[in-house]
Protein backbone atom coordinates (compact mmCIF):
# COMPACT_ATOMS: atom_id res chain seq x y z
CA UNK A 1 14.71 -10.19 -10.56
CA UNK A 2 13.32 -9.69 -14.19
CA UNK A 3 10.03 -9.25 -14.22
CA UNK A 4 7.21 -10.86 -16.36
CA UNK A 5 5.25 -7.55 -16.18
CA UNK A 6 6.13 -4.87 -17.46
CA UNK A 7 4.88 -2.49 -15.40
CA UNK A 8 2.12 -2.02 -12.34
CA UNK A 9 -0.50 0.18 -12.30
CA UNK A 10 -2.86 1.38 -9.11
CA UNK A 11 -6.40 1.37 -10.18
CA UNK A 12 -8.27 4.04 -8.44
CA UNK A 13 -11.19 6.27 -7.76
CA UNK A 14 -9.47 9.68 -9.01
CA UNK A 15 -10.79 12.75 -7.79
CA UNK A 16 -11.23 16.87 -8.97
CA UNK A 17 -7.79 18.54 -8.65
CA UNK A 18 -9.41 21.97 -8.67
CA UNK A 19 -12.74 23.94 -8.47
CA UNK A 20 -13.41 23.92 -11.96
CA UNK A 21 -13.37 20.29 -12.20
CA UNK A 22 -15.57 19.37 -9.68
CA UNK A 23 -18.98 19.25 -11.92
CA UNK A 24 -17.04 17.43 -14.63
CA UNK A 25 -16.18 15.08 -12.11
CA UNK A 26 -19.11 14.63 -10.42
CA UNK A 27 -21.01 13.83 -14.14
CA UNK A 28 -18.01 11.13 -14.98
CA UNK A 29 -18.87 9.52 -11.46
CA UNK A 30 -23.08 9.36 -11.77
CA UNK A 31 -22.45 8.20 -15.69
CA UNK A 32 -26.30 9.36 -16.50
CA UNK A 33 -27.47 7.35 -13.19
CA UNK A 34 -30.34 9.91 -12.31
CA UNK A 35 -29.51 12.36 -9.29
CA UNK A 36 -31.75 15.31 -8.38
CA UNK A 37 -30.29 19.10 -9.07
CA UNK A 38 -30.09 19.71 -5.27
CA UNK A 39 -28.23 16.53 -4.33
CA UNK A 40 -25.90 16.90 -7.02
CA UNK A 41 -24.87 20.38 -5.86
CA UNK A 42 -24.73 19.01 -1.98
CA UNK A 43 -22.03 17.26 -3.01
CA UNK A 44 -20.32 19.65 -4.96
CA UNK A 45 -20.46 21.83 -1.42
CA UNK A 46 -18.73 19.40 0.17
CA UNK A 47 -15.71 19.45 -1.80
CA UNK A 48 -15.78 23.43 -2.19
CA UNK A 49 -15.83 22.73 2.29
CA UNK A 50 -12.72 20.66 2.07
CA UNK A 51 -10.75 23.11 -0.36
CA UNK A 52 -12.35 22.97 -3.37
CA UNK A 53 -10.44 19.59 -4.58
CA UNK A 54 -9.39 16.21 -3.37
CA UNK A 55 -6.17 14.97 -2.40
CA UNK A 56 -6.89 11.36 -3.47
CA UNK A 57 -4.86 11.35 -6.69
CA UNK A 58 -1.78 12.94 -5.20
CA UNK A 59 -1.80 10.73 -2.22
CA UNK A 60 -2.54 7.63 -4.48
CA UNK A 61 0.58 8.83 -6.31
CA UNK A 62 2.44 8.96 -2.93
CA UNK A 63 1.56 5.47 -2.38
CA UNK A 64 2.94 4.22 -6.15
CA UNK A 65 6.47 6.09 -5.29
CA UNK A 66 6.64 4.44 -2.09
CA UNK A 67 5.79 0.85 -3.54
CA UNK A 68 8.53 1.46 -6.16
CA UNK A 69 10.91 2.03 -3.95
CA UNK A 70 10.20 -0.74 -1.53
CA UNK A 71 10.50 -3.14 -4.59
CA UNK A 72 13.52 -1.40 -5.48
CA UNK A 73 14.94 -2.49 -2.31
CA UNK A 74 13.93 -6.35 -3.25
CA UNK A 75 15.55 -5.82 -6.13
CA UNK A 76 12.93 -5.36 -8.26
CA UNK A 77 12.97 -2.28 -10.75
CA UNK A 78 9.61 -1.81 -12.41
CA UNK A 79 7.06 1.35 -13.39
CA UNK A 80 4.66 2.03 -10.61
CA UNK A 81 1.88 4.27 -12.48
CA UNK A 82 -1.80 5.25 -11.55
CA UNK A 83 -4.73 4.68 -13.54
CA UNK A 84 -8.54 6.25 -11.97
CA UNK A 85 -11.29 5.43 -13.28
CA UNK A 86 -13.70 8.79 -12.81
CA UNK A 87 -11.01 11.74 -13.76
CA UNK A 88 -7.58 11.83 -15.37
CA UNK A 89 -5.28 10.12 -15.45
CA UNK A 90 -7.54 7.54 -16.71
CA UNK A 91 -7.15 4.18 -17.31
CA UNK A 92 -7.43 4.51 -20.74
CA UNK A 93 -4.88 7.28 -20.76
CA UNK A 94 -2.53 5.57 -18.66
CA UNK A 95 -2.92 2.04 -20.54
CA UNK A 96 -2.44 4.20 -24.43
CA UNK A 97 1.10 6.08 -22.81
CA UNK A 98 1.97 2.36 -21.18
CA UNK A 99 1.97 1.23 -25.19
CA UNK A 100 3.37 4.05 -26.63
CA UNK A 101 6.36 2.93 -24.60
CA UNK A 102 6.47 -1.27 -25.58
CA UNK A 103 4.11 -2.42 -22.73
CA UNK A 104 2.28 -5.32 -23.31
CA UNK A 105 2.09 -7.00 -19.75
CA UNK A 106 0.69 -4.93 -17.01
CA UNK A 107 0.00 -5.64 -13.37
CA UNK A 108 -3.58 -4.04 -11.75
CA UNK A 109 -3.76 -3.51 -7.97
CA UNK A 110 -6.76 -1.95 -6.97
CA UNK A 111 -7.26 0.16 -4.45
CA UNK A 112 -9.23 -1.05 -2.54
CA UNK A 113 -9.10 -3.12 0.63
CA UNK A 114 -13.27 -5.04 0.21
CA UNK A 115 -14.35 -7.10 -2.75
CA UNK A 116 -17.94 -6.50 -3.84
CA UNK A 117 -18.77 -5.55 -7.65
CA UNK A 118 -18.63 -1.77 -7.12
CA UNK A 119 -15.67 -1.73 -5.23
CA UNK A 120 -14.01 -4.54 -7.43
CA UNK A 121 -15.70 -5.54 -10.19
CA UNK A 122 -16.07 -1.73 -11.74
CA UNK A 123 -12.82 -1.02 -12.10
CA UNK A 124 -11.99 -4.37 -13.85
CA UNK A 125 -14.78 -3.77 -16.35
CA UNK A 126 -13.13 0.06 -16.93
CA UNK A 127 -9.61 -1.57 -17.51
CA UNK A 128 -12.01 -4.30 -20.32
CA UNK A 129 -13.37 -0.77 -21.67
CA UNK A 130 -10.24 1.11 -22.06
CA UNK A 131 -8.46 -1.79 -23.32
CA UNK A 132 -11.01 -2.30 -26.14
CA UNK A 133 -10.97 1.13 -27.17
CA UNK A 134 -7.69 1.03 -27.67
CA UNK A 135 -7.45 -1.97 -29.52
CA UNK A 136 -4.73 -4.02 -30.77
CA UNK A 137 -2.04 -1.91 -28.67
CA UNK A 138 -3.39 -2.16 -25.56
CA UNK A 139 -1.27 -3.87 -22.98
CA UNK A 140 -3.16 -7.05 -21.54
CA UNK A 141 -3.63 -6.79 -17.87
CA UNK A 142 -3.89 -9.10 -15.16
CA UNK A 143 -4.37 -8.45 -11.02
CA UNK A 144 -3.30 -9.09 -7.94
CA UNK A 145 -5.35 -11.65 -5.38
CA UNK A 146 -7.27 -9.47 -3.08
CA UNK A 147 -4.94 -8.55 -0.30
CA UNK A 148 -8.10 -7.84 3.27
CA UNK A 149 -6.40 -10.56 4.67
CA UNK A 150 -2.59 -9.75 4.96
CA UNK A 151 -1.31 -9.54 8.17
CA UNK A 152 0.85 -6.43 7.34
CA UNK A 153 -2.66 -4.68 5.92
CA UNK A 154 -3.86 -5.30 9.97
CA UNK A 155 -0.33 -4.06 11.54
CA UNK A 156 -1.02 -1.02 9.73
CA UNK A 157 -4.60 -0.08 10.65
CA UNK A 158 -3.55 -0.96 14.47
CA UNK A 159 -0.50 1.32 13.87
CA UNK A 160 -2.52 4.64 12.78
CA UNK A 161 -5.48 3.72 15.95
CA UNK A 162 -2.64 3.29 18.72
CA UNK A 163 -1.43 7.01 17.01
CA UNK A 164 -4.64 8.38 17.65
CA UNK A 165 -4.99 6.51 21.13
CA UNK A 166 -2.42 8.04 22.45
CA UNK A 167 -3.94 11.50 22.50
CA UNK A 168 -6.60 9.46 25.46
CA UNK A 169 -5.28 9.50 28.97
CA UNK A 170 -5.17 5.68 30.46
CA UNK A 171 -8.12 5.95 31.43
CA UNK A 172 -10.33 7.02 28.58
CA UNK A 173 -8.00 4.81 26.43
CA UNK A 174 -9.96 1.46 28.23
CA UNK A 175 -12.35 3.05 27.94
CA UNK A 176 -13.06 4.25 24.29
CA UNK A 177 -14.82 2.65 21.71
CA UNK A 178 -13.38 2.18 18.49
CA UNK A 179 -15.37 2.01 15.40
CA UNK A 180 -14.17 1.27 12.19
CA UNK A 181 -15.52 2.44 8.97
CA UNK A 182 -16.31 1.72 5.26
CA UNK A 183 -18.20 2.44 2.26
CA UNK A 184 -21.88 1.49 2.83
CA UNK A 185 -23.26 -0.21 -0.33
CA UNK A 186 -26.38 -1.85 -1.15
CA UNK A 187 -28.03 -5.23 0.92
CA UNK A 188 -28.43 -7.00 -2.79
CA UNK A 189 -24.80 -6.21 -3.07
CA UNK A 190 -23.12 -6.94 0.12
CA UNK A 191 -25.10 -10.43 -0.06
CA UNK A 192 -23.51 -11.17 -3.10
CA UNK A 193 -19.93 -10.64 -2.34
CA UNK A 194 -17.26 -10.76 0.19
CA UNK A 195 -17.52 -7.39 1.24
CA UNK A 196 -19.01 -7.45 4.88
CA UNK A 197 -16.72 -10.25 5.98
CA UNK A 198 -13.58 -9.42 4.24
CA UNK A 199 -14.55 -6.19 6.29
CA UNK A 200 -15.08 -8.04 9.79
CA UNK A 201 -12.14 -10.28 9.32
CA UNK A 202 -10.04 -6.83 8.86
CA UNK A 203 -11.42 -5.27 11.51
CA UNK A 204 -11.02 -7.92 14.10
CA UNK A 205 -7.59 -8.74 13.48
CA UNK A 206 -6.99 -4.72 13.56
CA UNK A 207 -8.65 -4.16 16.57
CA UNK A 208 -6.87 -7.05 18.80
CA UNK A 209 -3.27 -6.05 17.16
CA UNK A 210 -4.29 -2.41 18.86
CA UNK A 211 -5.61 -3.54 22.43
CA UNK A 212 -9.51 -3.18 21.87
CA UNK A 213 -12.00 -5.40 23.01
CA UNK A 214 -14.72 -2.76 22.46
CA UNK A 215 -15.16 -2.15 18.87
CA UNK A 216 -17.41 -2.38 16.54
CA UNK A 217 -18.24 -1.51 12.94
CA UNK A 218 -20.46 1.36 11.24
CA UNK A 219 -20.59 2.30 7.28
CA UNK A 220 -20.90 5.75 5.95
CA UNK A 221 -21.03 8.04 2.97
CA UNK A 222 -24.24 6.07 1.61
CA UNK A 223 -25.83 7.09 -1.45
CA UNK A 224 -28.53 5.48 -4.17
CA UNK A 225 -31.97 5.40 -3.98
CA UNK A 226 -33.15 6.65 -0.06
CA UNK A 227 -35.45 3.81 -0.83
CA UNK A 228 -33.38 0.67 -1.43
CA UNK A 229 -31.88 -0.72 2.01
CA UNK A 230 -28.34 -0.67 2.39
CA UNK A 231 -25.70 -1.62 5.02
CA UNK A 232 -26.26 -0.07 8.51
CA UNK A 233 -25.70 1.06 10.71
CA UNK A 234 -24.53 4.48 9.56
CA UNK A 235 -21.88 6.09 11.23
CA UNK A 236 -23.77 8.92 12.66
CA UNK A 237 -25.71 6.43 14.51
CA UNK A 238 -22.79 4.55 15.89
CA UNK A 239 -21.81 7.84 17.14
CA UNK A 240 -25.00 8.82 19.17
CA UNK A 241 -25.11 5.26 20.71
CA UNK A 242 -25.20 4.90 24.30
CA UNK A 243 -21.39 4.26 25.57
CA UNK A 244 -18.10 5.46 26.27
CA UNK A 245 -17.82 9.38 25.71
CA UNK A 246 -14.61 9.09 23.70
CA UNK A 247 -14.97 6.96 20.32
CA UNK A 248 -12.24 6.53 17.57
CA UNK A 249 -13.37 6.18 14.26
CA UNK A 250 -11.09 4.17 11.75
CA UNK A 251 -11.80 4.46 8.19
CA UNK A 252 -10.41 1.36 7.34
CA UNK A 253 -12.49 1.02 3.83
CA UNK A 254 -10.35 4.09 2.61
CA UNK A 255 -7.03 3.79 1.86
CA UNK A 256 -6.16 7.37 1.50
CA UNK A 257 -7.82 10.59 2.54
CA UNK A 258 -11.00 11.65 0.15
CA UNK A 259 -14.08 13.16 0.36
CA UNK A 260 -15.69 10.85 2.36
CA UNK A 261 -12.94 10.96 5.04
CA UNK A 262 -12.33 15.13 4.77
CA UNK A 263 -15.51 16.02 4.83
CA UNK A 264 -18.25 12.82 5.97
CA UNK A 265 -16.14 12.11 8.42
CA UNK A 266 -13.85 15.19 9.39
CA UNK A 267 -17.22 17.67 8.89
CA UNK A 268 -20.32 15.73 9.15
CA UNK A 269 -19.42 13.62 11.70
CA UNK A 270 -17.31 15.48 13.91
CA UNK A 271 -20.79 17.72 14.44
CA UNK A 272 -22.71 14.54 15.00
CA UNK A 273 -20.21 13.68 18.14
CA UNK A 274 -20.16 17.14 19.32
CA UNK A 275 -24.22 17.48 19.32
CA UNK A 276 -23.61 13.87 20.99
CA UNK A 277 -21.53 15.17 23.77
CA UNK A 278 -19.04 12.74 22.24
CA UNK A 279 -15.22 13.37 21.90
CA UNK A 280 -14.65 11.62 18.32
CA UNK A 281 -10.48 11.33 17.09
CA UNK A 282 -10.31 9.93 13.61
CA UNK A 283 -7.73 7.51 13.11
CA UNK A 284 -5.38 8.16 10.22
CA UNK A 285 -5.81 6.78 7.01
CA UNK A 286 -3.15 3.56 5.95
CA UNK A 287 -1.52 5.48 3.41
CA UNK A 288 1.44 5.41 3.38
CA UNK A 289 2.43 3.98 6.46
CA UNK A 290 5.17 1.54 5.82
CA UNK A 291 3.33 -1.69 6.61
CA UNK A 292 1.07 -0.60 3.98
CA UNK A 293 3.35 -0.31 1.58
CA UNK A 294 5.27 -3.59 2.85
CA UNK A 295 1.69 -5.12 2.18
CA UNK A 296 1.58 -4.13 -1.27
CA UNK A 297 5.07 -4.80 -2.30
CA UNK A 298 4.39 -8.42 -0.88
CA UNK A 299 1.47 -9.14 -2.62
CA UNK A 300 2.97 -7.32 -5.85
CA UNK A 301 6.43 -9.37 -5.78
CA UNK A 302 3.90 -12.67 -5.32
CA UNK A 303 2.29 -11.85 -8.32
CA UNK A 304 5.35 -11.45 -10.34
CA UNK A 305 7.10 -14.55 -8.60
CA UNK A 306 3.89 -16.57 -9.45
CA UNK A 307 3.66 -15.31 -13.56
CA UNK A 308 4.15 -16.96 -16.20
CA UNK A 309 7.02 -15.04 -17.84
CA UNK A 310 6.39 -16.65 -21.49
């Protein structure tokens, strides 16, 4: 089919690709937002503790070759690219080399699964930002519907916990609890948005697809004022809760491996479970697992289907 677009771009996070870019990156993230000297280099420690960069943009990349090709299979030839929004390629850059060659239609798909206006709303006010300093050139861009809901999204977060089940005897697979994770972000937020049950809805269907009547959910990776109350409970908490001695933990908020999975949950809370007496096995991230990527070339080729092509 011809498409009305002229290309697709995933809107993402971004991340530091090496050492030296971790401080730069870490500034574009807290955009002046006031963070003291010794948190600020906490942080940095955890990405020097998971290699000294983050996988996110190459596996974000990953996930834009796979989608192309599954649309190539529909029939559907069009440029996957990747846009972040905190370290290059940027939005901006990616928009300005999108114009350079004719552009003027592009499809967004953000990356991420839960609507609320840091997870969501951010990104499309980057895309306004980088469109207006480029001006007259810039390519106008529209987005996808969000996407929590589709069944294919569910089949593949079931998928990667019945992986990590299977390292459970029978027993201890009855057993276990599963917890699935996301982002924690503030109360005034969350009760503003769709977040917590675009979240729960995800979750359930997840859970029953893998076989698991005991689950439940936690958040992680919090950060802000200590002061403000956000979404709870926490992760490490979950973890030291009375129950089952074998708990999987499904980061179902991130779509690809980051920080937050490599070292919050991979680091921080692996200790938490072994202090607990608790044997924790982290579920796999979607990825690129092909229901993912089924997911997004659905709701993609809906999009373009549904344009207006004048």
């Amino acid at each position: 089919m011809r498409s009305p677009f002229d290309a697709v771009m995933l809107i993402g996070f971004g991340g530091p690709t090496r050492r030296e870019e971790i401080r730069p990156f870490l500034d574009n993230v807290l955009r002046g937002r006031p963070v003291s000297p010794d948190r600020f280099e906490e942080v940095v420690a955890h990405y020097e503790k998971i290699g000294g960069r983050s996988p996110y943009n190459d596996l974000t990349l990953l996930q834009a070759e796979a989608l192309k090709a599954e649309l190539a299979r529909d029939g559907i030839a069009i440029p996957i690219v990747t846009g972040m929004r905190n370290w290059t390629p940027y939005i901006e850059e990616t928009l300005a080399s999108l114009a350079h060659t004719g552009a003027r239609r592009v499809l967004g798909f953000i990356m991420s699964a839960f609507q609320c206006e840091a997870s969501w709303e951010r990104y499309q006010a980057a895309v306004a930002q980088a469109r207006s300093d480029l001006g007259a050139s810039a390519p106008i861009v529209e987005y996808v519907e969000g996407w929590s809901a589709h069944p294919s999204f569910a089949q593949a977060v079931a998928a990667r916990i019945a992986e990590t089940a299977r390292a459970l005897n029978e027993t201890h697979r009855r057993t276990a609890r599963l917890v699935f994770t996301a982002h924690s972000i503030p109360l005034a937020m969350a009760a503003t948005s769709p977040y917590v049950d675009q979240l729960t809805a995800a979750a359930r269907r997840a859970a029953a697809l893998a076989g698991f009547e005991n689950w439940s959910i936690a958040y992680q990776s919090r950060s802000g004022n200590p002061r403000d109350p956000w979404l709870v409970p926490d992760i490490r908490e979950a973890i030291r809760a009375p129950g089952a001695p074998d708990i999987i933990v499904m980061p179902i908020g991130f779509l690809c491996d980051h920080v937050e999975v490599l070292y919050d949950l991979d680091i921080e809370a692996v200790l938490v479970a072994r202090e607990a007496g608790v044997r924790m096995l982290r579920a796999p991230t979607v990825g690129t697992h092909p229901e993912f990527i089924r997911m997004m070339a659905a709701t993609v080729r809906r999009r373009l289907e549904g344009a207006d092509a004048s």
